[in-house]
C-alpha atoms as a PDB file:
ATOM      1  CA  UNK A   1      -6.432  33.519 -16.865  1.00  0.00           C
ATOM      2  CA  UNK A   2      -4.823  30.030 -17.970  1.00  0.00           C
ATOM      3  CA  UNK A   3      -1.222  28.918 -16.875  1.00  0.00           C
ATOM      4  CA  UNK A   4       0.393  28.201 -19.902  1.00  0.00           C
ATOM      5  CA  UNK A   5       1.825  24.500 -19.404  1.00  0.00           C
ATOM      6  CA  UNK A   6       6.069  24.749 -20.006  1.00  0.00           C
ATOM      7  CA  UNK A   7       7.033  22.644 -23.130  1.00  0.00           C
ATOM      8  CA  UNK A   8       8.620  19.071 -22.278  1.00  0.00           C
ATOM      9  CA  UNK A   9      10.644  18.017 -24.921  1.00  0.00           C
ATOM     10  CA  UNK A  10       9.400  14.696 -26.388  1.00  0.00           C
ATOM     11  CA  UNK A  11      11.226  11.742 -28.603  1.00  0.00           C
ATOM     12  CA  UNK A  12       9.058  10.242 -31.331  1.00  0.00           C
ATOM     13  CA  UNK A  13       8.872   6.890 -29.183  1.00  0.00           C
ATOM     14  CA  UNK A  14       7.083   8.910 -26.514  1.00  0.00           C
ATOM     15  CA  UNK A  15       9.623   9.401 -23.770  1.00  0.00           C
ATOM     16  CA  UNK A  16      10.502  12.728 -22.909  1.00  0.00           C
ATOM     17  CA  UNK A  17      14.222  13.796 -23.803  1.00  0.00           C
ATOM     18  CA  UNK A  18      16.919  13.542 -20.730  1.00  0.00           C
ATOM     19  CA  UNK A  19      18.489  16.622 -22.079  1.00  0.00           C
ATOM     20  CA  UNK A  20      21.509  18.157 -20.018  1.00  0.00           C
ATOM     21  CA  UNK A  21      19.063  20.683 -17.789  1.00  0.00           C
ATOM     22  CA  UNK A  22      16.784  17.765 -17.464  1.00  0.00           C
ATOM     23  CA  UNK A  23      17.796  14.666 -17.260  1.00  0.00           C
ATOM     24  CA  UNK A  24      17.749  14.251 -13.559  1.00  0.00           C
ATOM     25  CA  UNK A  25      14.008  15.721 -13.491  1.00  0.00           C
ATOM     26  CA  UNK A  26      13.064  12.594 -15.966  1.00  0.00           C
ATOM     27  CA  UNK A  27      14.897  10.088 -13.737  1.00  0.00           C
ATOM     28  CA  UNK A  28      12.564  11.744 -10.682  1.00  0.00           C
ATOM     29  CA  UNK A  29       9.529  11.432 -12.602  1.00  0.00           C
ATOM     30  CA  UNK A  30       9.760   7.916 -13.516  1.00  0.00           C
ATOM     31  CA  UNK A  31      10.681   7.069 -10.004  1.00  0.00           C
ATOM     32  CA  UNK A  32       7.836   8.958  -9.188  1.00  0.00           C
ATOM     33  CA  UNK A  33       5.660   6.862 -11.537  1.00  0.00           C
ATOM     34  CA  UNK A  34       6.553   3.847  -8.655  1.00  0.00           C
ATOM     35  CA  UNK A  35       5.145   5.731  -5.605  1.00  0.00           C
ATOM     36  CA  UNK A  36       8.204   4.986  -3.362  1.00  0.00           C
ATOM     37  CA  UNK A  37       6.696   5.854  -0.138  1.00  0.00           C
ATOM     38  CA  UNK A  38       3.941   3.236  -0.449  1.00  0.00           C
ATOM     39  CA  UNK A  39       6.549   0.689  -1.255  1.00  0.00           C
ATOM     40  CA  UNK A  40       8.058   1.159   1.421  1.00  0.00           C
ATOM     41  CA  UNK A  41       5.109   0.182   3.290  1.00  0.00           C
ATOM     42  CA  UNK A  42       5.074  -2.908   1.140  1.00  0.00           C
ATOM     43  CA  UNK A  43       8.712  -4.230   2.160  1.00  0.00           C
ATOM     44  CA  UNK A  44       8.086  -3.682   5.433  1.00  0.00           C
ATOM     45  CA  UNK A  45       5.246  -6.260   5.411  1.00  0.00           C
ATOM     46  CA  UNK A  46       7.453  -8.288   3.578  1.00  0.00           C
ATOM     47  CA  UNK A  47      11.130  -8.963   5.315  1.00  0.00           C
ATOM     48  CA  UNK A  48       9.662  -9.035   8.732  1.00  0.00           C
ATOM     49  CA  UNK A  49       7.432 -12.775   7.664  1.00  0.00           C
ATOM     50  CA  UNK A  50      10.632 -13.510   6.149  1.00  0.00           C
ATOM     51  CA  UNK A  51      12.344 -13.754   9.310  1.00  0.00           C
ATOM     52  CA  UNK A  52       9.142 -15.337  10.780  1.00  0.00           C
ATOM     53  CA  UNK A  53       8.947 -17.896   8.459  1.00  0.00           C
ATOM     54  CA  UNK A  54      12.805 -18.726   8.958  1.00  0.00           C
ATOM     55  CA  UNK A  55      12.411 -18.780  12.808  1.00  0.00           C
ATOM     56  CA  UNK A  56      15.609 -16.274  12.780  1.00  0.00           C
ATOM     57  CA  UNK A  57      17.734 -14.309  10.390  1.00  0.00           C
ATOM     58  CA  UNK A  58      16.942 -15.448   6.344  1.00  0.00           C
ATOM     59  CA  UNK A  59      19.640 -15.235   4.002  1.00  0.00           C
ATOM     60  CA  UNK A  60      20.933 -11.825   3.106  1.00  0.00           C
ATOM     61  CA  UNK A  61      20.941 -12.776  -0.383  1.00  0.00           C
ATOM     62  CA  UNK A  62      17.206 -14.055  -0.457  1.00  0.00           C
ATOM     63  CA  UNK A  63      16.110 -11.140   1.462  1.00  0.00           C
ATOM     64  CA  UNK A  64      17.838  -8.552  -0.904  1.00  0.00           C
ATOM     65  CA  UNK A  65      16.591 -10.636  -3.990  1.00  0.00           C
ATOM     66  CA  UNK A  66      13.127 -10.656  -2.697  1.00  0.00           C
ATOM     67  CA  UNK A  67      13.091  -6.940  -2.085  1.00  0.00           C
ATOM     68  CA  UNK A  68      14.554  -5.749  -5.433  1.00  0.00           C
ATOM     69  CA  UNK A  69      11.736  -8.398  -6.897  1.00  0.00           C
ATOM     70  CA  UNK A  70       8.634  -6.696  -4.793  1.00  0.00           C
ATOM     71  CA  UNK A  71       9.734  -3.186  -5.233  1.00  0.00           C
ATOM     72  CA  UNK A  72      10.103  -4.168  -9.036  1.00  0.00           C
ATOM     73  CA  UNK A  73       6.647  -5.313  -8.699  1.00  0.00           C
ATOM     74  CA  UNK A  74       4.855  -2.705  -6.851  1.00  0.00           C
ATOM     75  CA  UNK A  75       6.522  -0.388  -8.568  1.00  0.00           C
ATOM     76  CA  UNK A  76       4.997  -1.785 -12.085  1.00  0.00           C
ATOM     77  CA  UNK A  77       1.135  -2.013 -10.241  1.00  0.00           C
ATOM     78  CA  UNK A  78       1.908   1.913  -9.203  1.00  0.00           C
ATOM     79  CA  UNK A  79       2.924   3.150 -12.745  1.00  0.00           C
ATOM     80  CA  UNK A  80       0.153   1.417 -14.302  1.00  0.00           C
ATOM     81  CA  UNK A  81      -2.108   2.712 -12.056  1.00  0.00           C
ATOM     82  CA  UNK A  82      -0.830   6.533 -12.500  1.00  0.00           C
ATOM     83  CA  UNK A  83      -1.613   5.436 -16.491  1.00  0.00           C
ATOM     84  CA  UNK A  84      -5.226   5.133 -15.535  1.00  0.00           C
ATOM     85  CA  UNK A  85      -5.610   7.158 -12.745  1.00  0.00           C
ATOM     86  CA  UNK A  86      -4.021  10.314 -14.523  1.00  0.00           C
ATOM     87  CA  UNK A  87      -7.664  12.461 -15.050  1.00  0.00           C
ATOM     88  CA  UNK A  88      -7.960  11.539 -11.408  1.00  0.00           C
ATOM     89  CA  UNK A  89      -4.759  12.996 -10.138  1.00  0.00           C
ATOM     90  CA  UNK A  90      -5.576  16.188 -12.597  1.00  0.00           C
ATOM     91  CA  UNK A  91      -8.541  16.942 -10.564  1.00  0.00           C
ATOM     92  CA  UNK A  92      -7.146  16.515  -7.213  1.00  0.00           C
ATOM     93  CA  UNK A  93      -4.475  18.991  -5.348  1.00  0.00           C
ATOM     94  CA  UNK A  94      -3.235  15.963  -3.721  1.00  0.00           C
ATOM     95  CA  UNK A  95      -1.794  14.156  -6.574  1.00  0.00           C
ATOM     96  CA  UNK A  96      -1.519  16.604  -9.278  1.00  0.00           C
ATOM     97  CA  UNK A  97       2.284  16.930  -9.167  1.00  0.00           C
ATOM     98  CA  UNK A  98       2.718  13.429 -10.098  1.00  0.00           C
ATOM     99  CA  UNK A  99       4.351  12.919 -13.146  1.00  0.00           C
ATOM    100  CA  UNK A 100       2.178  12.730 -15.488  1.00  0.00           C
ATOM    101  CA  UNK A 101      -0.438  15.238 -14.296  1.00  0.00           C
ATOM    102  CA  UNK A 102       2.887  17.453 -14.604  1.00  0.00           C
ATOM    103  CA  UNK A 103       3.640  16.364 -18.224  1.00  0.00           C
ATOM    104  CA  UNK A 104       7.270  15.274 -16.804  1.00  0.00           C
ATOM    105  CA  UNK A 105       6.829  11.820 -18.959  1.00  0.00           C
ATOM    106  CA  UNK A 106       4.103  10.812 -21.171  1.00  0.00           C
ATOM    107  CA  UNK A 107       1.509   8.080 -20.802  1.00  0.00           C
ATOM    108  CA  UNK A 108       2.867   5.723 -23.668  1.00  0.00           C
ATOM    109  CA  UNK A 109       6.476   5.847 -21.850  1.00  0.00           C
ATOM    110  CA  UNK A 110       4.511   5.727 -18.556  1.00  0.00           C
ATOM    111  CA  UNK A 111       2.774   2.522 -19.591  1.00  0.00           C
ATOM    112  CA  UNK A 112       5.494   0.676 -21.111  1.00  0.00           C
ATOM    113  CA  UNK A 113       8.146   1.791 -18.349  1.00  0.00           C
ATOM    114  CA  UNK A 114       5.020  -0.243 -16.013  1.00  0.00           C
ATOM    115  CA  UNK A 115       4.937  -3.211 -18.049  1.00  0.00           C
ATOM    116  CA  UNK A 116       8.828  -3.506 -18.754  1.00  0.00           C
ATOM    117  CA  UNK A 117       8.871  -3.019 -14.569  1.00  0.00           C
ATOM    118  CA  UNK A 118       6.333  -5.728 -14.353  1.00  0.00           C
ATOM    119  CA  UNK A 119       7.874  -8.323 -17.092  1.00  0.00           C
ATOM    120  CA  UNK A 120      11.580  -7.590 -15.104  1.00  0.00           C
ATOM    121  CA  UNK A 121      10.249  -8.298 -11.532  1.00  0.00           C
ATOM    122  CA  UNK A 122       7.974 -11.139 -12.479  1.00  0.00           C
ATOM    123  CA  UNK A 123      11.204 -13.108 -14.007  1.00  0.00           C
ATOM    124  CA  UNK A 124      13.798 -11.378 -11.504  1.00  0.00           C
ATOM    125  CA  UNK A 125      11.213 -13.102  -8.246  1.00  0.00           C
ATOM    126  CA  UNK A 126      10.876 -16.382 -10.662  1.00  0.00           C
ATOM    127  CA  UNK A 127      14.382 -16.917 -11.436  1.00  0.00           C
ATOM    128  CA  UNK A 128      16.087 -15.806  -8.188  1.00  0.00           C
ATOM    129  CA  UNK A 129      13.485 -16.341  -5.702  1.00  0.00           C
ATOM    130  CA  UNK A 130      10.736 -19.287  -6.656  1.00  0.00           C
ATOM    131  CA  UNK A 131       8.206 -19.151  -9.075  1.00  0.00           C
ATOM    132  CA  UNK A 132       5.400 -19.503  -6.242  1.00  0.00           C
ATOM    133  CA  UNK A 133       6.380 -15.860  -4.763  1.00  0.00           C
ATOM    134  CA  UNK A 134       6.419 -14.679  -8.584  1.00  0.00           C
ATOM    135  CA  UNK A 135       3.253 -15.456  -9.085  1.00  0.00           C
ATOM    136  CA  UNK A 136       1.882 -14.192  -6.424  1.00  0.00           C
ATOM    137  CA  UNK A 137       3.699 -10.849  -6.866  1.00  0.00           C
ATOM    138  CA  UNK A 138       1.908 -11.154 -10.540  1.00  0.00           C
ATOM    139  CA  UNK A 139      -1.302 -11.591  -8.972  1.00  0.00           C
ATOM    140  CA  UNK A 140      -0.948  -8.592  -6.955  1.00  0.00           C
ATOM    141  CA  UNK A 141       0.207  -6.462  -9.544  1.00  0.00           C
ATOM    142  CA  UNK A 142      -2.520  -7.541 -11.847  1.00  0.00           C
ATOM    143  CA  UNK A 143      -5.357  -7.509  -9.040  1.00  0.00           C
ATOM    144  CA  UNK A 144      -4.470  -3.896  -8.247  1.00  0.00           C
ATOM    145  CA  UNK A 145      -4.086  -2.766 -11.698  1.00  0.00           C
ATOM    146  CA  UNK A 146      -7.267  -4.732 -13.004  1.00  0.00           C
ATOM    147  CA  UNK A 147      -9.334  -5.266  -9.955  1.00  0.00           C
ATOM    148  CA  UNK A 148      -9.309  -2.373  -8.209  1.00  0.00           C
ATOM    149  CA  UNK A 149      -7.830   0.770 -10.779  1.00  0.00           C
ATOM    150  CA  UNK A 150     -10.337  -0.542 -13.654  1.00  0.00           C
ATOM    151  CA  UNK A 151     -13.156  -2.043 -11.868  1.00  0.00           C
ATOM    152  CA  UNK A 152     -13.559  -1.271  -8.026  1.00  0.00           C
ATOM    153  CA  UNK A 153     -12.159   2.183  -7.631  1.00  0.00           C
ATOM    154  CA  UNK A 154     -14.806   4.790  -9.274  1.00  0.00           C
ATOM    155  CA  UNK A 155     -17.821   2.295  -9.090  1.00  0.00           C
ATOM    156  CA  UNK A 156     -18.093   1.546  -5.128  1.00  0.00           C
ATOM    157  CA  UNK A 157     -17.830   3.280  -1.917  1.00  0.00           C
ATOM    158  CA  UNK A 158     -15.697   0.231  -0.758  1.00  0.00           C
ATOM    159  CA  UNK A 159     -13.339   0.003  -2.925  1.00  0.00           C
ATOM    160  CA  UNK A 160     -10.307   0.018  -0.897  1.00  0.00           C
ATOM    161  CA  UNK A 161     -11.626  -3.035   1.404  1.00  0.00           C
ATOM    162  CA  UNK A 162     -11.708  -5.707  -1.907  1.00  0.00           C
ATOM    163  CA  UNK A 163      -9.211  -3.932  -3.340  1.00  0.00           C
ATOM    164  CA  UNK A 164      -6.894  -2.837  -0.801  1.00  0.00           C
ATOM    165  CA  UNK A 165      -6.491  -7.216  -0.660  1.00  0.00           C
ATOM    166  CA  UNK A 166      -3.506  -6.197  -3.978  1.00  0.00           C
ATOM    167  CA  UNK A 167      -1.368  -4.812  -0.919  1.00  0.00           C
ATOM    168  CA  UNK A 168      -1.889  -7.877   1.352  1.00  0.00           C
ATOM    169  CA  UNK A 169       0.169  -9.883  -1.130  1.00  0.00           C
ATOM    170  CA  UNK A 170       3.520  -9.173   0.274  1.00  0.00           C
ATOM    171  CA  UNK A 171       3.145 -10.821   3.749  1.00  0.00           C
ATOM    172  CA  UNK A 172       2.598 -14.258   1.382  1.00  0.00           C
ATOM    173  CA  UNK A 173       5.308 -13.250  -0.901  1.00  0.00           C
ATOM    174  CA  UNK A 174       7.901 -12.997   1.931  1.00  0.00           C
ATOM    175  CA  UNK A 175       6.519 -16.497   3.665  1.00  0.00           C
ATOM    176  CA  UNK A 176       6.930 -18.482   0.316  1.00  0.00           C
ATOM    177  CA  UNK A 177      10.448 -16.881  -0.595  1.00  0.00           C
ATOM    178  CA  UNK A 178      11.706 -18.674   2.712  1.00  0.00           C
ATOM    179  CA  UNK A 179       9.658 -21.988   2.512  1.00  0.00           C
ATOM    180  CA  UNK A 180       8.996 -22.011  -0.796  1.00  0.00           C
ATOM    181  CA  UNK A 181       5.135 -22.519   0.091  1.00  0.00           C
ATOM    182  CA  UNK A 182       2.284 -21.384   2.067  1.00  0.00           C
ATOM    183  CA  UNK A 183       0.661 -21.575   5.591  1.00  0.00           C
ATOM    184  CA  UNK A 184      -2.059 -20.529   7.663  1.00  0.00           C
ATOM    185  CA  UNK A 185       0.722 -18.166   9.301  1.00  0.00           C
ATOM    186  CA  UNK A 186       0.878 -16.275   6.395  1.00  0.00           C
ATOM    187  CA  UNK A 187      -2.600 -15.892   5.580  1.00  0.00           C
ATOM    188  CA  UNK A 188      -3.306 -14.599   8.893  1.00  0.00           C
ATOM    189  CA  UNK A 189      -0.604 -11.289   8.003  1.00  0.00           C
ATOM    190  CA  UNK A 190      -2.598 -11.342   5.028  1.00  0.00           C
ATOM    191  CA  UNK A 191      -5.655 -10.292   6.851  1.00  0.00           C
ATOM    192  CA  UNK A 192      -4.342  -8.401   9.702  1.00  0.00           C
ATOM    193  CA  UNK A 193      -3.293  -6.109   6.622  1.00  0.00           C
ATOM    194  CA  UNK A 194      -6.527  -6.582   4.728  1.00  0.00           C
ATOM    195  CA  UNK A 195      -8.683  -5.301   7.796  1.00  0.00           C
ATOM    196  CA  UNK A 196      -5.963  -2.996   8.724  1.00  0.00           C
ATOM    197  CA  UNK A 197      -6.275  -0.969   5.146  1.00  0.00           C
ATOM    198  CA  UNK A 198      -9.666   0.063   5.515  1.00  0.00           C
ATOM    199  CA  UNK A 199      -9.364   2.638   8.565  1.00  0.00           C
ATOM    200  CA  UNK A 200      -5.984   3.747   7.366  1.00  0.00           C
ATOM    201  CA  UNK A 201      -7.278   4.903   3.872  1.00  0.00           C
ATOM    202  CA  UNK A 202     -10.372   6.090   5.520  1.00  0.00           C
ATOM    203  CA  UNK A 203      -8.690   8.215   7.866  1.00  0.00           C
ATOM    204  CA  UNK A 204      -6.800   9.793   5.117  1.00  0.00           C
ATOM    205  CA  UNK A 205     -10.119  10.050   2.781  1.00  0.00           C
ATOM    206  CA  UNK A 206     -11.374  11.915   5.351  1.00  0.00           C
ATOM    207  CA  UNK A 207      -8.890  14.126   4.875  1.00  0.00           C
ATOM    208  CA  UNK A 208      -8.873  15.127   1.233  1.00  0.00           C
ATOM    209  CA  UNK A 209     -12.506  14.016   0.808  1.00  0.00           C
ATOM    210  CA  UNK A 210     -13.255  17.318  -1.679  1.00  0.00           C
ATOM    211  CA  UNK A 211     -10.488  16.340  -3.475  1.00  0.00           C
ATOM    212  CA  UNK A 212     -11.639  12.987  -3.780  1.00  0.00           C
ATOM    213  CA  UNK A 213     -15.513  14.249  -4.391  1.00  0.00           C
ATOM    214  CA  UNK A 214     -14.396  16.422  -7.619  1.00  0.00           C
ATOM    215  CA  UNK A 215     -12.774  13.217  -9.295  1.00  0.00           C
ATOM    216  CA  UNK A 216     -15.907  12.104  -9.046  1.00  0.00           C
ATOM    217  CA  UNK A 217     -14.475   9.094  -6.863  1.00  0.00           C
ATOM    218  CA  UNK A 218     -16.853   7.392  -4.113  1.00  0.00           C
ATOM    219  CA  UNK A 219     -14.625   7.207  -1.339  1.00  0.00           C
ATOM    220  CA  UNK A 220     -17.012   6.249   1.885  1.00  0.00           C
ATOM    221  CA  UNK A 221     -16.179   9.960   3.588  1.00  0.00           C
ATOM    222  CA  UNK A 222     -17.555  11.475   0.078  1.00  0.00           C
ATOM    223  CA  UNK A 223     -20.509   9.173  -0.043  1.00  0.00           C
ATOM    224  CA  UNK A 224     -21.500   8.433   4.028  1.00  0.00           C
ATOM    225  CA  UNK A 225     -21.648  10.402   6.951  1.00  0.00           C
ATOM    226  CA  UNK A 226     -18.748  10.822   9.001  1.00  0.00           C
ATOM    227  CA  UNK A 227     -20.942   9.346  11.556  1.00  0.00           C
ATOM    228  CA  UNK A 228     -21.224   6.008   9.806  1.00  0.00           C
ATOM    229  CA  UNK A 229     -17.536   6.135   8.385  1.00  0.00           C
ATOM    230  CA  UNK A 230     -16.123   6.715  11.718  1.00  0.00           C
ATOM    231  CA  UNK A 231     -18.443   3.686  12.726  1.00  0.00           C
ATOM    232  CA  UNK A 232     -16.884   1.687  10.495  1.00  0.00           C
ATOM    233  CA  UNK A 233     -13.388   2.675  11.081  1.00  0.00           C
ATOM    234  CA  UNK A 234     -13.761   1.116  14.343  1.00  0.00           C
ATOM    235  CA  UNK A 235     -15.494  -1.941  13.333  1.00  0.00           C
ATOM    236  CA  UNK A 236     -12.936  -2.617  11.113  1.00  0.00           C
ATOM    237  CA  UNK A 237     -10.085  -1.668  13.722  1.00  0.00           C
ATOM    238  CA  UNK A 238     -11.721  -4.236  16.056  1.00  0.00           C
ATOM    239  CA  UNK A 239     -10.814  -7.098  13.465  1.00  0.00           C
ATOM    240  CA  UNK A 240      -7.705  -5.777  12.564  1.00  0.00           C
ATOM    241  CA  UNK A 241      -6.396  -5.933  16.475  1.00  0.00           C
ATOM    242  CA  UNK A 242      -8.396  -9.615  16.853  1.00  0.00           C
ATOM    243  CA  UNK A 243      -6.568 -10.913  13.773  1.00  0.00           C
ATOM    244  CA  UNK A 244      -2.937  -9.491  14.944  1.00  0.00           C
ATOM    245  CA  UNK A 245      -4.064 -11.448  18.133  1.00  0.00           C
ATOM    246  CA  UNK A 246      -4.839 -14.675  16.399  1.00  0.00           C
ATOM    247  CA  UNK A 247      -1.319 -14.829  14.984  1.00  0.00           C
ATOM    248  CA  UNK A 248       0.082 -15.965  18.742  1.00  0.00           C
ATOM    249  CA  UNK A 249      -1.541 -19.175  18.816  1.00  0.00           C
ATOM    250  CA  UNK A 250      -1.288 -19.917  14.246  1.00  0.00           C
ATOM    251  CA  UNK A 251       2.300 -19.061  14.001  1.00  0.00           C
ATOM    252  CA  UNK A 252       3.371 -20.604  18.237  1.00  0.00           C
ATOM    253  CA  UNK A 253       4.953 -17.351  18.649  1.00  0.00           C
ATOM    254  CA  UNK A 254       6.892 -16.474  22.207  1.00  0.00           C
ATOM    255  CA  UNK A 255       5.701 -13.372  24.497  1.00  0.00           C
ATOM    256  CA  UNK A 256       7.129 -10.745  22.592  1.00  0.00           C
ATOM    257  CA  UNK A 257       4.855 -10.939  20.160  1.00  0.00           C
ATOM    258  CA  UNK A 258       1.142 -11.406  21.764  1.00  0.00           C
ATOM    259  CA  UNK A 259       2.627  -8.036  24.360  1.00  0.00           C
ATOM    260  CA  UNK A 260       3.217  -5.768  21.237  1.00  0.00           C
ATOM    261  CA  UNK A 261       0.094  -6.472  19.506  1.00  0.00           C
ATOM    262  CA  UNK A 262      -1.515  -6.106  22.352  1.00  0.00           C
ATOM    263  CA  UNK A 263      -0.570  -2.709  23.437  1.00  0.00           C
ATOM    264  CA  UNK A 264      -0.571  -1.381  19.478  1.00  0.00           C
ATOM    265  CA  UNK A 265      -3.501  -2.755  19.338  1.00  0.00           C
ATOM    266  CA  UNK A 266      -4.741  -0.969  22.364  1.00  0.00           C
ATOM    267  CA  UNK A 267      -3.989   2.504  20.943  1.00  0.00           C
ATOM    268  CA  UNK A 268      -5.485   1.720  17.868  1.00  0.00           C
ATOM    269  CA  UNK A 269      -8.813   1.107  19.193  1.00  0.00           C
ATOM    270  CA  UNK A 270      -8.612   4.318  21.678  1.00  0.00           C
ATOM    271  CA  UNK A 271      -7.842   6.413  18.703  1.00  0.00           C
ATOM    272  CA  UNK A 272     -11.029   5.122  16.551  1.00  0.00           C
ATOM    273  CA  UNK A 273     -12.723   5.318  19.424  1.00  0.00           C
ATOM    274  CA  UNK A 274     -11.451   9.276  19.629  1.00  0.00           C
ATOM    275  CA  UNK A 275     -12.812   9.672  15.827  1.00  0.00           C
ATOM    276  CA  UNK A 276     -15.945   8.323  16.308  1.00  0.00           C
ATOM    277  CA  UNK A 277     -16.607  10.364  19.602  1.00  0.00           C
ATOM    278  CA  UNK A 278     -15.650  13.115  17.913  1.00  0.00           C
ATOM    279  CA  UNK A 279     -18.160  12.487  14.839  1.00  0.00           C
ATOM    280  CA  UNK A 280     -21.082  11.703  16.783  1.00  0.00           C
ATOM    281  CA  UNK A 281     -20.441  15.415  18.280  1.00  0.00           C
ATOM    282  CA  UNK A 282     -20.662  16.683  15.246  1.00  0.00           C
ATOM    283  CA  UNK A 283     -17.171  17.543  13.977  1.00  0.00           C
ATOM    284  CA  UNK A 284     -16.580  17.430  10.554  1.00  0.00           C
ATOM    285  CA  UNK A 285     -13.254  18.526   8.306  1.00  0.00           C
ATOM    286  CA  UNK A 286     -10.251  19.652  10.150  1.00  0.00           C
ATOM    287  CA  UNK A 287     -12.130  19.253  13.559  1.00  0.00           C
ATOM    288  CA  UNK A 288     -12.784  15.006  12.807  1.00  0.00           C
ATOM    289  CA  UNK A 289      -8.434  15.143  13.135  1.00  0.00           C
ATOM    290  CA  UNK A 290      -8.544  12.268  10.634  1.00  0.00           C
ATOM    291  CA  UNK A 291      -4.904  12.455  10.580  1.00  0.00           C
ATOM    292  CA  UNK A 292      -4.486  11.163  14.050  1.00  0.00           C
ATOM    293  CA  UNK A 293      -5.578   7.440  13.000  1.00  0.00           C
ATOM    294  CA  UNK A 294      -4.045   8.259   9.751  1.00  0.00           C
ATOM    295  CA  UNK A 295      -0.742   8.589  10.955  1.00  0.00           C
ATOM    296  CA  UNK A 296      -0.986   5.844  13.987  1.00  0.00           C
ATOM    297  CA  UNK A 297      -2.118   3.264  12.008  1.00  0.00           C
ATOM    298  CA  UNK A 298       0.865   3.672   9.798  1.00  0.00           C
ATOM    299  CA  UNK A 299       3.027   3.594  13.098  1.00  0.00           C
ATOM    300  CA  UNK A 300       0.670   0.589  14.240  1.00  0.00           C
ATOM    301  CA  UNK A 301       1.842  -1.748  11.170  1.00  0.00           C
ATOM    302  CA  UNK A 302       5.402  -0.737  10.990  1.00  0.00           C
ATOM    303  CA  UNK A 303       5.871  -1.796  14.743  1.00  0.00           C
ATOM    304  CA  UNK A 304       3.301  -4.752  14.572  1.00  0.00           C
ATOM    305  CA  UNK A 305       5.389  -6.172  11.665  1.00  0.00           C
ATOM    306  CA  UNK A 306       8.855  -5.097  13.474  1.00  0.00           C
ATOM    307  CA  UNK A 307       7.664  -7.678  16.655  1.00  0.00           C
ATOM    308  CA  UNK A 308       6.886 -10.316  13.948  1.00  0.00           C
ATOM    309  CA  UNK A 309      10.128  -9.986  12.864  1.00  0.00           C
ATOM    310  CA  UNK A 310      11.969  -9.581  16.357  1.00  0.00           C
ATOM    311  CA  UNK A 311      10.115 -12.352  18.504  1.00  0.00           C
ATOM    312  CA  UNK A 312      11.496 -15.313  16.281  1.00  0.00           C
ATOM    313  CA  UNK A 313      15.284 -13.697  17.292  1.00  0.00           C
ATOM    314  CA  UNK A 314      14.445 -13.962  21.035  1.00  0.00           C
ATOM    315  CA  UNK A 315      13.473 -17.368  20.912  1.00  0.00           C
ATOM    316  CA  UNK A 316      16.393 -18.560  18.868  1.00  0.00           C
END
């Protein structure tokens, strides 16, 4: 037996209708459309190279203008991508509550509340920041939207290491809203992240791999054996704790720093290690614990970009 899907009441420019028993389910939906939780991730590569590249505390002004301008900005990339992505998200349990796959708002209003978003924080980052961190923000946006959505994302089992480079952006963005240009400091964040991506999608790939497999979407755990992705996990873990490492001697940081990234960096590498002992015994599914590395790794930036932050305070 089919569900029968609940009429949403629609305006003839394509937005649904904030009527009084709804309103507040339409205001969720578009904020949905933005993917706050990954956001978050995004400012918190952001602020902390702010007060890097200030060797202290930046301006509370510049730091508030530069968030509102990158989650303005991510947010656009993230609707956009729910545009294009939305006969994914039907298919898969994980994302088919999103907005759209729900009906909550339709793809027109979907698509022109992303560009509006991405018009707004383009100007907002350009007038109130500099122009060099609004383009770069533009670049992201358009590199995750265009690069990766259209092209990388259902034609290549790594997908998320070329374009997983759209959410490496920030740690540039935050340098060049302080200095107003960029720096081999920078670019080093840029890669920690870039390396870093890989294992922390994988891990959660791993996880939701049949979901992924009946979108028809080539994530490596749907395509490779857990054998080789766990293989790669590490690899790719390796580079990401070698690159936090190289930032000590790039950016002349104090202790703080080098000790942190050290010891995160540690734990990362025991827990990829874990994964791939535990796929070269065999394990597969719930048994692999995916969600281990998933959830570290998350834990492993926030802190890694917390010392960036900190270790410029204890030298001032």
């Amino acid at each position: 037996m089919t569900a029968i899907e609940p009429q949403v009441p629609v305006l003839a420019h394509g937005t649904v209708r904030p009527d009084a028993s709804s309103w507040r389910d339409v205001v969720g939906a578009y904020v949905g459309l933005t993917k706050p939780r990954i956001i978050e991730l995004l400012l918190v590569t952001t602020v902390p190279v702010m007060f890097l590249a200030e060797r202290g505390i930046p301006g509370l002004w510049l730091v508030v203008a530069t968030m509102v301008g990158g989650t303005l900005s991510a947010g656009s990339a993230n609707a956009l991508n729910c545009v294009l992505d939305r006969d994914i998200d039907e298919r898969m349990r994980r994302t088919r509550r999103r907005p759209l796959p729900r009906h909550a708002v339709t793809p027109t209003a979907a698509l022109v509340f992303g560009l509006v978003l991405g018009v707004v924080s383009t100007l907002w980052l350009g007038l109130l920041v500099n122009w060099l961190s609004s383009m770069l923000a533009l670049t992201a946006n358009l590199f995750y939207v265009l690069g990766y959505t259209l092209l990388l994302k259902r034609r290549t089992a790594h997908n998320v290491v070329w374009g997983g480079a759209a959410g490496c952006f920030p740690a540039l963005i935050g340098w060049t809203a302080v200095t107003g240009s960029l720096a081999w400091t920078p670019v080093v964040l840029f890669v920690v992240v870039f390396f870093w991506t890989p294992p922390h999608t994988w891990a959660l790939a791993f996880r939701y791999r049949d979901d992924y497999a009946a979108a028809d979407v080539p994530m490596l755990p749907v395509v490779a054996t857990p054998r080789r992705v766990a293989a790669e996990i590490t690899a790719y873990s390796y580079l990401t704790v070698a690159t936090s490492l190289v930032l000590w001697p790039v950016a002349g940081t104090g202790w703080f720093y080098p000790v942190v990234a050290g010891l995160l960096g540690g734990w990362l590498l025991v827990e990829a290690h874990l994964l791939q002992w535990r796929a070269r015994r065999g394990a597969e599914g719930a048994g692999l614990r995916p969600m281990r590395l998933f959830h570290w790794s998350n834990m492993y930036l926030a802190i890694l970009f917390v010392a960036v932050a900190v270790d410029p305070i204890l030298l001032g």
